[in-house]
N, C-alpha and C. Protein backbone atom coordinates (compact mmCIF):
# COMPACT_ATOMS: atom_id res chain seq x y z
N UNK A 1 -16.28 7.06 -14.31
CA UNK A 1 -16.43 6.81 -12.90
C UNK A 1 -15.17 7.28 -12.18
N UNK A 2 -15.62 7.74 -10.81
CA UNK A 2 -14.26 8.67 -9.93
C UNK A 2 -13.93 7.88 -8.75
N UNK A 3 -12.54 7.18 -8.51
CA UNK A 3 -13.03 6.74 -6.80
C UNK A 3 -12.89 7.95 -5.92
N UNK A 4 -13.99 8.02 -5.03
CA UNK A 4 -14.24 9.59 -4.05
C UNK A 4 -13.60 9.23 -3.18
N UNK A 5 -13.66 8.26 -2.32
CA UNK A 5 -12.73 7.97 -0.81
C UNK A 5 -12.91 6.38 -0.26
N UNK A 6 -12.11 6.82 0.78
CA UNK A 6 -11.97 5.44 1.49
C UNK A 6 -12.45 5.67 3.00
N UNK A 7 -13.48 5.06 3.46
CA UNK A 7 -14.18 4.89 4.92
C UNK A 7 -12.97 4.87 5.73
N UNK A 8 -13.13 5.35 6.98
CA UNK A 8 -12.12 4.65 8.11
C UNK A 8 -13.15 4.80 9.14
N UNK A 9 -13.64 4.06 9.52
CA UNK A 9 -13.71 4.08 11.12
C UNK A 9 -13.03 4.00 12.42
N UNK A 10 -12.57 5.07 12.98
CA UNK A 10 -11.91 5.36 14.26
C UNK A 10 -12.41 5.11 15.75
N UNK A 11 -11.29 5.20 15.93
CA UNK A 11 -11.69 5.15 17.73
C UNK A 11 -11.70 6.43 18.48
N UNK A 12 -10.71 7.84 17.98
CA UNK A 12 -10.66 9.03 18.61
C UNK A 12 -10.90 9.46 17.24
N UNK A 13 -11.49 10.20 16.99
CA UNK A 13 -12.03 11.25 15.78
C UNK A 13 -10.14 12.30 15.69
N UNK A 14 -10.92 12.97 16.58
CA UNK A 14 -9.36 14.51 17.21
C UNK A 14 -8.11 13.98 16.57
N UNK A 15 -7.84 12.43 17.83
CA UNK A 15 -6.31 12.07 17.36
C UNK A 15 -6.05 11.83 15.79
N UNK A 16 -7.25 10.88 14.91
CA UNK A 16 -6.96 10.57 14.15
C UNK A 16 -7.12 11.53 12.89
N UNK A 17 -7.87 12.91 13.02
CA UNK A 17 -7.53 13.97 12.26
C UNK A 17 -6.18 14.82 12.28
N UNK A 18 -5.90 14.85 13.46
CA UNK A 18 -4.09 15.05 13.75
C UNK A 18 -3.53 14.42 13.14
N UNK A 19 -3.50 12.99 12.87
CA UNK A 19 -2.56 12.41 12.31
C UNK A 19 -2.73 11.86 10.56
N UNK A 20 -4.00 12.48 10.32
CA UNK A 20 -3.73 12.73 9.01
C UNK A 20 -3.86 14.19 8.41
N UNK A 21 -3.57 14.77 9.28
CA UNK A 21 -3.07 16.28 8.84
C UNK A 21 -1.83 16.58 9.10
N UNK A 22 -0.84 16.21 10.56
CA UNK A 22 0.01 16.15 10.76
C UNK A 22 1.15 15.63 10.01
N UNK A 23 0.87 14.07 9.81
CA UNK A 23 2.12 12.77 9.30
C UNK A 23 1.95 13.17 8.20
N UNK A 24 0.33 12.49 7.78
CA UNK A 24 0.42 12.40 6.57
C UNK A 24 0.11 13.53 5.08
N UNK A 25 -0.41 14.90 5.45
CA UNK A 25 -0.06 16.29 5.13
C UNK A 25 -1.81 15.59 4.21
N UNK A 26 -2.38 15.80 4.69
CA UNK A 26 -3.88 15.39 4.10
C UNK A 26 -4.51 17.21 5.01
N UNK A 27 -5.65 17.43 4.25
CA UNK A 27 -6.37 19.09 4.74
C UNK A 27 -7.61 18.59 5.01
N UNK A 28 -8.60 18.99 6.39
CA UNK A 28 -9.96 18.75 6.20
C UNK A 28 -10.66 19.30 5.35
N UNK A 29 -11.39 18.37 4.39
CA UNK A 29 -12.70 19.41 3.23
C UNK A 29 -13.72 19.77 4.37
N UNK A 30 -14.07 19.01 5.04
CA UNK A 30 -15.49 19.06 5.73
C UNK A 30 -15.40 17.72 7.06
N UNK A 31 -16.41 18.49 8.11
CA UNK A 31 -16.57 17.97 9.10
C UNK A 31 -17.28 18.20 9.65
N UNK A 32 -18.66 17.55 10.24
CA UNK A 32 -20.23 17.51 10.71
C UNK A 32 -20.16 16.20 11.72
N UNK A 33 -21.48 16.60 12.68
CA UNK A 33 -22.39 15.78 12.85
C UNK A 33 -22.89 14.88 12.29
N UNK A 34 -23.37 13.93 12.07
CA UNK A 34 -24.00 13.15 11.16
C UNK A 34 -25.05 12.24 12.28
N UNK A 35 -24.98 12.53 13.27
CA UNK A 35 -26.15 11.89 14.31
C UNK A 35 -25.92 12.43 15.81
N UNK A 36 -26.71 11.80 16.75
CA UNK A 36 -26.00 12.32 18.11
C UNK A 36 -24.73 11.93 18.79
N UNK A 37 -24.35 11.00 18.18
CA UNK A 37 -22.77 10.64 18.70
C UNK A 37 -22.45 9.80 17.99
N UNK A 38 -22.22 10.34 16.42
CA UNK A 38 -21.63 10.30 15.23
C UNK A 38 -21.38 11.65 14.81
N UNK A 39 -19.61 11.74 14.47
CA UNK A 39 -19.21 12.18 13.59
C UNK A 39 -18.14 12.11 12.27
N UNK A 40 -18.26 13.02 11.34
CA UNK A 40 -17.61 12.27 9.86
C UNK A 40 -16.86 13.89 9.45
N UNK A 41 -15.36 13.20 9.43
CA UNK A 41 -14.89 14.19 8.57
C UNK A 41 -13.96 13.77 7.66
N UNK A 42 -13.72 14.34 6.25
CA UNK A 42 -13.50 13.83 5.16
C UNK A 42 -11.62 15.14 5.07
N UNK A 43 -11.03 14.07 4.74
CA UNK A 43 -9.61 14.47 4.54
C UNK A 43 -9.01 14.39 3.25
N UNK A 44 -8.07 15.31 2.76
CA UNK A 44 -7.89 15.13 1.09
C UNK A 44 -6.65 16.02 0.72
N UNK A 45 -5.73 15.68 -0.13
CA UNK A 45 -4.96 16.71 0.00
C UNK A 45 -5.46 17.97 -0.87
N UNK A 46 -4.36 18.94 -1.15
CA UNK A 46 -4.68 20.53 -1.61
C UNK A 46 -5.91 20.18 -2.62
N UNK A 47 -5.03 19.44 -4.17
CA UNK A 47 -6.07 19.18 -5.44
C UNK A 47 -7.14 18.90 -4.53
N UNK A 48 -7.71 18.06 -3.76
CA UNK A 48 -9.48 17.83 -3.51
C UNK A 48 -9.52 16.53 -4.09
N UNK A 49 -8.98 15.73 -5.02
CA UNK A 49 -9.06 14.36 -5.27
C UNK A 49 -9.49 13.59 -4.27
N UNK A 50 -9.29 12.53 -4.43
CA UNK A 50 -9.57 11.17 -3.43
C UNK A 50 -9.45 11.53 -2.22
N UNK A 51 -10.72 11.32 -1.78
CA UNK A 51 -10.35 12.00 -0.22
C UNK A 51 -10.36 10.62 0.91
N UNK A 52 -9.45 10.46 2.05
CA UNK A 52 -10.05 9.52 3.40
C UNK A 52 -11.20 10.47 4.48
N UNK A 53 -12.46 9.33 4.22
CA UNK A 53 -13.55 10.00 5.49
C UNK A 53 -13.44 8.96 6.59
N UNK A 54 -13.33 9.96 7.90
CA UNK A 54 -13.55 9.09 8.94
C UNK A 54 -14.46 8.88 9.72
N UNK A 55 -14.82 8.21 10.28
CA UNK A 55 -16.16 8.16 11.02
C UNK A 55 -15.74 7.87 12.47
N UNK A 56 -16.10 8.83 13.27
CA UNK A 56 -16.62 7.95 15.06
C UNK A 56 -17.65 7.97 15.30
N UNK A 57 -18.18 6.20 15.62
CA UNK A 57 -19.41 6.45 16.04
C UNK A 57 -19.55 5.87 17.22
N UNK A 58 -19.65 6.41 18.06
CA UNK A 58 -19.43 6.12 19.51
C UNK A 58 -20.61 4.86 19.89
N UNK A 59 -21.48 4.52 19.30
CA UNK A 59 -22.32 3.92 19.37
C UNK A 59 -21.62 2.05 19.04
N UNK A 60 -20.52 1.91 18.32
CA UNK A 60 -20.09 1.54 17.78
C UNK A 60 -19.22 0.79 18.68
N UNK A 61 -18.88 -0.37 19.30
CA UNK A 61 -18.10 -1.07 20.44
C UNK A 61 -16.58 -0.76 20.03
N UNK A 62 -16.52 -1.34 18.98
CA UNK A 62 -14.87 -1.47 18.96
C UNK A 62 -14.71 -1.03 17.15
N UNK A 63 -13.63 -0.68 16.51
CA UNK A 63 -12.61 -0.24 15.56
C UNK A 63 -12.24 -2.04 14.89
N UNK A 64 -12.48 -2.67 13.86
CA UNK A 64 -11.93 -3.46 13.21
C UNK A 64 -10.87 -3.32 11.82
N UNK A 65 -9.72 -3.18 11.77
CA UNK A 65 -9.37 -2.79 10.40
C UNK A 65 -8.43 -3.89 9.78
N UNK A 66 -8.48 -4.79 8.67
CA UNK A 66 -7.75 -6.11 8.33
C UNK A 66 -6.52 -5.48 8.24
N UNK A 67 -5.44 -6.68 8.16
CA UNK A 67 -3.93 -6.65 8.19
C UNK A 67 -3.83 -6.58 7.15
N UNK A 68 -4.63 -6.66 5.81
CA UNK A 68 -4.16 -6.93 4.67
C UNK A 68 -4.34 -5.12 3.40
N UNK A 69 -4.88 -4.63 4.14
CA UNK A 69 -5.38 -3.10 3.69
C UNK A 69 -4.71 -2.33 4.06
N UNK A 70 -3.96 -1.77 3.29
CA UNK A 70 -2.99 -0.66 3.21
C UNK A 70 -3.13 0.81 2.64
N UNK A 71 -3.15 2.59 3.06
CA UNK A 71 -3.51 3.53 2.06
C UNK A 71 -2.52 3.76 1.74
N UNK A 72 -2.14 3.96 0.80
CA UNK A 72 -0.39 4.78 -0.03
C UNK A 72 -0.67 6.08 -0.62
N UNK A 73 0.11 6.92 -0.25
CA UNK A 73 0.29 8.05 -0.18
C UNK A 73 1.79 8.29 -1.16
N UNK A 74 1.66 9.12 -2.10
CA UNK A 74 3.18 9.44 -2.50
C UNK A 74 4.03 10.53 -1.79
N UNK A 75 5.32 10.36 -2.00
CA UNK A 75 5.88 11.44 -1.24
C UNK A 75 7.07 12.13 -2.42
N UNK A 76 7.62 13.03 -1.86
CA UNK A 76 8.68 13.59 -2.93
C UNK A 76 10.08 12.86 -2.77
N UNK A 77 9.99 12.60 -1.41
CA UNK A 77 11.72 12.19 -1.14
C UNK A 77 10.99 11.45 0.31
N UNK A 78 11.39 9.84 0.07
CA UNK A 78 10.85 8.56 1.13
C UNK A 78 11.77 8.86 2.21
N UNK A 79 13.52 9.52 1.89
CA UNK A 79 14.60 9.63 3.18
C UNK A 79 14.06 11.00 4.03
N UNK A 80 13.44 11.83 3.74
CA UNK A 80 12.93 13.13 4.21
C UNK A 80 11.80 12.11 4.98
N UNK A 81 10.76 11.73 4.24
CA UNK A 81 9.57 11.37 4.90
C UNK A 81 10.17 10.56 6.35
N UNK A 82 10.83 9.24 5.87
CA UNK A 82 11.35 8.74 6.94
C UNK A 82 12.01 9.43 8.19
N UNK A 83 12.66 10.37 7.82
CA UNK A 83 13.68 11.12 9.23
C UNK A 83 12.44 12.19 9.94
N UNK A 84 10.94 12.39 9.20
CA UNK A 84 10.19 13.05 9.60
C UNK A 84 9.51 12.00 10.76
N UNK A 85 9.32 10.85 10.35
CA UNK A 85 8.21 9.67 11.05
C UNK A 85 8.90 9.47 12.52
N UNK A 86 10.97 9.58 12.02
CA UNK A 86 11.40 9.15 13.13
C UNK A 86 11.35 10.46 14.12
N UNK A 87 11.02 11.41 13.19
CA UNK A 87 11.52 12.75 14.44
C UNK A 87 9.87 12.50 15.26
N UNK A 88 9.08 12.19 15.07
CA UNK A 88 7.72 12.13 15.07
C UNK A 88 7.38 10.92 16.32
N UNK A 89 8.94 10.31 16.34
CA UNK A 89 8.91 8.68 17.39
C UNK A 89 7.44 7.96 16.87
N UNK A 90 7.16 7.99 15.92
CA UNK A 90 6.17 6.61 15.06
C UNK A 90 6.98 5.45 14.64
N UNK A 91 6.76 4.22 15.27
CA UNK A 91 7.42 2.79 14.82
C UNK A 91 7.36 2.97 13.12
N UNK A 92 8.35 2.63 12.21
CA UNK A 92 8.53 1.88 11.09
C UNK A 92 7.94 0.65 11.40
N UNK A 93 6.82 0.01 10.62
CA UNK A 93 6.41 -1.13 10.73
C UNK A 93 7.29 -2.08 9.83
N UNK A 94 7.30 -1.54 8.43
CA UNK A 94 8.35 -2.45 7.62
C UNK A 94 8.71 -1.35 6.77
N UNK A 95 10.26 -1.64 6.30
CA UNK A 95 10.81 -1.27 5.24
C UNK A 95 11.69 -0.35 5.32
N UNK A 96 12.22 0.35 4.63
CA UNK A 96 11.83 1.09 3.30
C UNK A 96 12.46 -0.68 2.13
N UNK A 97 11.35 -0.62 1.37
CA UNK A 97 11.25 -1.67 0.28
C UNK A 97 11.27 -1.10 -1.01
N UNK A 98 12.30 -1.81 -1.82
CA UNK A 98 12.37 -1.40 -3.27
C UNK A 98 12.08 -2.65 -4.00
N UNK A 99 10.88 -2.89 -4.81
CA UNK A 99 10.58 -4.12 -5.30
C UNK A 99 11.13 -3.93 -6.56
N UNK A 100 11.61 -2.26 -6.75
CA UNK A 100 12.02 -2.69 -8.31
C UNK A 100 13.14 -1.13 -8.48
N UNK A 101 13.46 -1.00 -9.51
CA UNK A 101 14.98 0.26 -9.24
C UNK A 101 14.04 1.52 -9.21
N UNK A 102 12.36 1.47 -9.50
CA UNK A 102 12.01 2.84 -9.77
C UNK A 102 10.44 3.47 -8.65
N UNK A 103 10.85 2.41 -7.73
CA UNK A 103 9.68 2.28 -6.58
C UNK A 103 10.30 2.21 -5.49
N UNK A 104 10.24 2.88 -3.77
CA UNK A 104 10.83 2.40 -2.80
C UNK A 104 9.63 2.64 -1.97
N UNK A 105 9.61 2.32 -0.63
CA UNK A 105 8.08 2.58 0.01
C UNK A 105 8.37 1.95 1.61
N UNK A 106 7.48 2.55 2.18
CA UNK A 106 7.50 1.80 3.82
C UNK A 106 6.37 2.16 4.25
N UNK A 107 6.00 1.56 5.37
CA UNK A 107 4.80 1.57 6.54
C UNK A 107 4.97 1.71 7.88
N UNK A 108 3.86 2.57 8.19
CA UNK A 108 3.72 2.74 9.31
C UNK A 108 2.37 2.41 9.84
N UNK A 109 1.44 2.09 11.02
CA UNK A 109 0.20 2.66 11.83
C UNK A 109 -0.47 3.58 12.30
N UNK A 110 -1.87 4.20 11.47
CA UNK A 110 -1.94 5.14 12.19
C UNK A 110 -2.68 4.59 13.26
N UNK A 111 -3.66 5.88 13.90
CA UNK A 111 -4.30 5.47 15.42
C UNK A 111 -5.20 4.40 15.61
N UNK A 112 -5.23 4.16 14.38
CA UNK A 112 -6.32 2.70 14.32
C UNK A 112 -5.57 1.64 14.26
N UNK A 113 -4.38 1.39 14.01
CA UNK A 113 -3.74 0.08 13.15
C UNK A 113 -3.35 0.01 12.06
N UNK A 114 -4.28 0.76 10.64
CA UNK A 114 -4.27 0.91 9.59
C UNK A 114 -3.32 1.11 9.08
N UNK A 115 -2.52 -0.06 7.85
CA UNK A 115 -1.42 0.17 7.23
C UNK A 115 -1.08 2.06 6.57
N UNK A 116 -0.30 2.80 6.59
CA UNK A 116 -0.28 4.05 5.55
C UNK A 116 1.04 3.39 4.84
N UNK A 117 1.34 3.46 3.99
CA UNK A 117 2.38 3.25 2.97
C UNK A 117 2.69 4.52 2.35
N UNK A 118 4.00 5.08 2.93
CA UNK A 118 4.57 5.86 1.73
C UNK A 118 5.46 6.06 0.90
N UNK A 119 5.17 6.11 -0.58
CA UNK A 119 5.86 5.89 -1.89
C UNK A 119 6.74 6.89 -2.30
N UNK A 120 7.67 6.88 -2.76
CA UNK A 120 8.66 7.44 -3.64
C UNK A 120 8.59 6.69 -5.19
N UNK A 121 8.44 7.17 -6.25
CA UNK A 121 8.24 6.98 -7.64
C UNK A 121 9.76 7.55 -8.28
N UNK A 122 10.60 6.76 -8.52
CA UNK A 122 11.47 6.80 -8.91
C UNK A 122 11.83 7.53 -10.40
């Protein structure tokens, strides 16, 4: 068994493909219609692995996403990523956190709320 992706439901489709192509260096596989005012496009990096799909469905009142759900993303170097987020003026929500000598990591929001966490692997 493979996990394929993780749902997001958005509020701006546009912004929130910017900002996971932009911040978080994710590529669109694909992007359709999927009704008359629904659309879904699926984000993933180069490999094609685990991809995030997003959905707007305008039909849809409001965007709910819990405080407790976080996506983590690895990075090569967390001090690069960071001086990128700040050149970027995106709030640090928390951190950079080292729970242990061979892990460091922080968060930010993207356009939804949604925790992104990104890792450095020591």
């Amino acid at each position: 068994m493979s996990f394929l992706w993780t749902t997001i439901k958005v509020k701006d489709l546009k912004e929130s493909i910017e900002f996971y192509q932009d911040i978080v260096g994710l590529e669109v596989q694909r992007h359709f219609e999927a009704g008359p005012e629904t659309e879904i496009a699926f984000l993933a990096a180069a490999d094609g692995q685990t991809a995030v799909e997003l959905i707007d469905d305008q039909n849809q009142a409001g965007v709910e996403i819990g405080a407790d759900i976080s996506l983590g993303f690895e990075v090569d170097s967390l001090k690069k990523k960071i001086e990128f987020i700040k050149d970027k003026n995106i709030k640090i929500e928390s951190g950079p956190i080292s729970p242990n000598p061979k892990v460091e990591f922080f968060f930010i929001l993207d356009p939804n709320g949604l925790k992104i966490q990104f890792v450095e692997n020591k």
